[in-house]
Protein backbone atom coordinates (compact mmCIF):
# COMPACT_ATOMS: atom_id res chain seq x y z
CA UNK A 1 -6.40 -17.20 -0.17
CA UNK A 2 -4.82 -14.56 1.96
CA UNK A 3 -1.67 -14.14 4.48
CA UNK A 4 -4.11 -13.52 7.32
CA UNK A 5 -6.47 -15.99 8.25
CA UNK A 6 -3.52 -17.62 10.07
CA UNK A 7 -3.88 -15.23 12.60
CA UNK A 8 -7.71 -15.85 12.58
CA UNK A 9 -7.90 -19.32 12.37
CA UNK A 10 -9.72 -19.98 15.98
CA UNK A 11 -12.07 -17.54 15.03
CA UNK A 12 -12.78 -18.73 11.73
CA UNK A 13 -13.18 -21.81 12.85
CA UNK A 14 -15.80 -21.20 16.10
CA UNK A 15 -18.08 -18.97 13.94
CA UNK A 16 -18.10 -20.35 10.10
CA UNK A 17 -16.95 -24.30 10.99
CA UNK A 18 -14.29 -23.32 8.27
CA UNK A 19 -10.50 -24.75 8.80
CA UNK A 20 -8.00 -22.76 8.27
CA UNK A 21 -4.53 -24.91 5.90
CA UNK A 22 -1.04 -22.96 5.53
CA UNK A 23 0.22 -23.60 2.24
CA UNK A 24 3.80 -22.72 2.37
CA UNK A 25 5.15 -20.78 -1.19
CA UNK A 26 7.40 -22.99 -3.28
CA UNK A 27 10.24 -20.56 -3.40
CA UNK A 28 11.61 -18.37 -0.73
CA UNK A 29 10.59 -14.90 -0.16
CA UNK A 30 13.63 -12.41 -2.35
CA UNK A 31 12.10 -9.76 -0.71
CA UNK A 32 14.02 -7.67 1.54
CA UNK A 33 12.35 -5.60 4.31
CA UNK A 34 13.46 -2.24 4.78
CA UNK A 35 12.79 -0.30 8.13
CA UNK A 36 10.03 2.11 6.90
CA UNK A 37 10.68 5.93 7.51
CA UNK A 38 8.10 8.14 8.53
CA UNK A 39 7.93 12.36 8.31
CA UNK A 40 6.54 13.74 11.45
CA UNK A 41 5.78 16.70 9.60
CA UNK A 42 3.08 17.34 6.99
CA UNK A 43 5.65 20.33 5.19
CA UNK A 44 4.77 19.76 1.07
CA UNK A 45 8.89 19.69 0.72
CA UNK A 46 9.07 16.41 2.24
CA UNK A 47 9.68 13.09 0.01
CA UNK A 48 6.51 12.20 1.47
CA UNK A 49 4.10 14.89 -0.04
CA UNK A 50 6.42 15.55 -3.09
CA UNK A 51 7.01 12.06 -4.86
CA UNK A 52 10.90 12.80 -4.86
CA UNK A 53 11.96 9.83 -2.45
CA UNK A 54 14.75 7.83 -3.71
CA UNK A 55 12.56 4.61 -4.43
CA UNK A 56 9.87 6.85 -6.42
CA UNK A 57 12.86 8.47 -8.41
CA UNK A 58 14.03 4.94 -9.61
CA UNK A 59 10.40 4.00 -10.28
CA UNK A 60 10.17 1.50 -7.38
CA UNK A 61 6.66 1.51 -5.87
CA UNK A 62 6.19 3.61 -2.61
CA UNK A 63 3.38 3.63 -0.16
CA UNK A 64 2.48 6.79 1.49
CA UNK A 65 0.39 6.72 4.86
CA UNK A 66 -1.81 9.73 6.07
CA UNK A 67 -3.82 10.44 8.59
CA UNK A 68 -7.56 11.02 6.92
CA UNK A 69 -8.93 10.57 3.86
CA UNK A 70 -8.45 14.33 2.97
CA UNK A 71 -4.87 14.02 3.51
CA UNK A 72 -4.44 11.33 1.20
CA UNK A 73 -6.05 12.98 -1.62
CA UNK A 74 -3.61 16.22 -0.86
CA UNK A 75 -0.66 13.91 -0.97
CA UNK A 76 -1.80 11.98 -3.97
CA UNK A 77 -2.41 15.74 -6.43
CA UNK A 78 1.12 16.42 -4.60
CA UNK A 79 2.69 13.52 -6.41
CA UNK A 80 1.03 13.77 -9.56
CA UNK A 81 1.78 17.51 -10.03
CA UNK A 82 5.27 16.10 -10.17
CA UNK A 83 4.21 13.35 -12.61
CA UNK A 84 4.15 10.75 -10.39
CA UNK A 85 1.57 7.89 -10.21
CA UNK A 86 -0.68 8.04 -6.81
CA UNK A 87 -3.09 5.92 -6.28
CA UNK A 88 -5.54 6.16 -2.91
CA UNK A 89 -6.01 3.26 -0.86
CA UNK A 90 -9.53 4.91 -0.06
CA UNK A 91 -11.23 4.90 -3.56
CA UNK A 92 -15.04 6.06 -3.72
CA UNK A 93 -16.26 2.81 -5.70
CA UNK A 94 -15.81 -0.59 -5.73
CA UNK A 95 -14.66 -0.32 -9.42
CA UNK A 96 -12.05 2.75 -8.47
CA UNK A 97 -11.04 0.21 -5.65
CA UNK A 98 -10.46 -2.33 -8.14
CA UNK A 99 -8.02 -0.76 -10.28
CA UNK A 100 -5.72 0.28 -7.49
CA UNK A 101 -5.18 -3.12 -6.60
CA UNK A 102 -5.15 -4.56 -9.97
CA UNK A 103 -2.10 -1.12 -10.13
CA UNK A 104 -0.68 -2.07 -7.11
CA UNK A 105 2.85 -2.42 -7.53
CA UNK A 106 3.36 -0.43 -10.84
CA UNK A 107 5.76 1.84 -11.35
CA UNK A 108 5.55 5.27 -10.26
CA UNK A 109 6.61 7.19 -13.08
């Protein structure tokens, strides 16, 4: 099950004979979709490198984009020096890879 196979449904189809069925969720989406902001600059004062954004004040989850995998891991040590929770989206292990998904979403306290 996944949001994507929509999209690659011909595909899917031509090379594994599997068909692709759109179940649609049994209560609408309470989600809202905020514009996402993005800091040109790699400064460590940022909200971006130092875990003091608004959302990650109140606790709300907040994911961070960088440019290599060496930048994430700055970022992340960043964020926990501050006693936030950072989790990399580019674990070493299939078990380390695990556990930030099982996380994703937790609070960030």
């Amino acid at each position: 099950m996944t949001g994507i196979c929509p999209d690659a449904a011909v595909e899917l189809h031509e090379f594994y004979g599997l068909t692709v069925v759109v179940v649609p969720p049994h209560r609408p989406c309470l989600r809202i979709d905020h514009p996402d902001s993005s800091c040109r600059t790699e400064t460590q004062s940022s909200p971006r490198w130092s875990g003091n954004s608004h959302l990650a004040r109140a606790g709300r989850p907040v994911l961070v984009g960088t440019t290599s995998v060496a930048e994430s891991g700055i970022c992340g040590a960043s964020w926990s020096r501050r006693g936030r929770r950072a989790a990399s989206s580019t674990p070493g292990t299939d078990a380390d890879e695990a556990t930030v998904v099982a996380e994703a979403g937790a609070p960030a306290w």
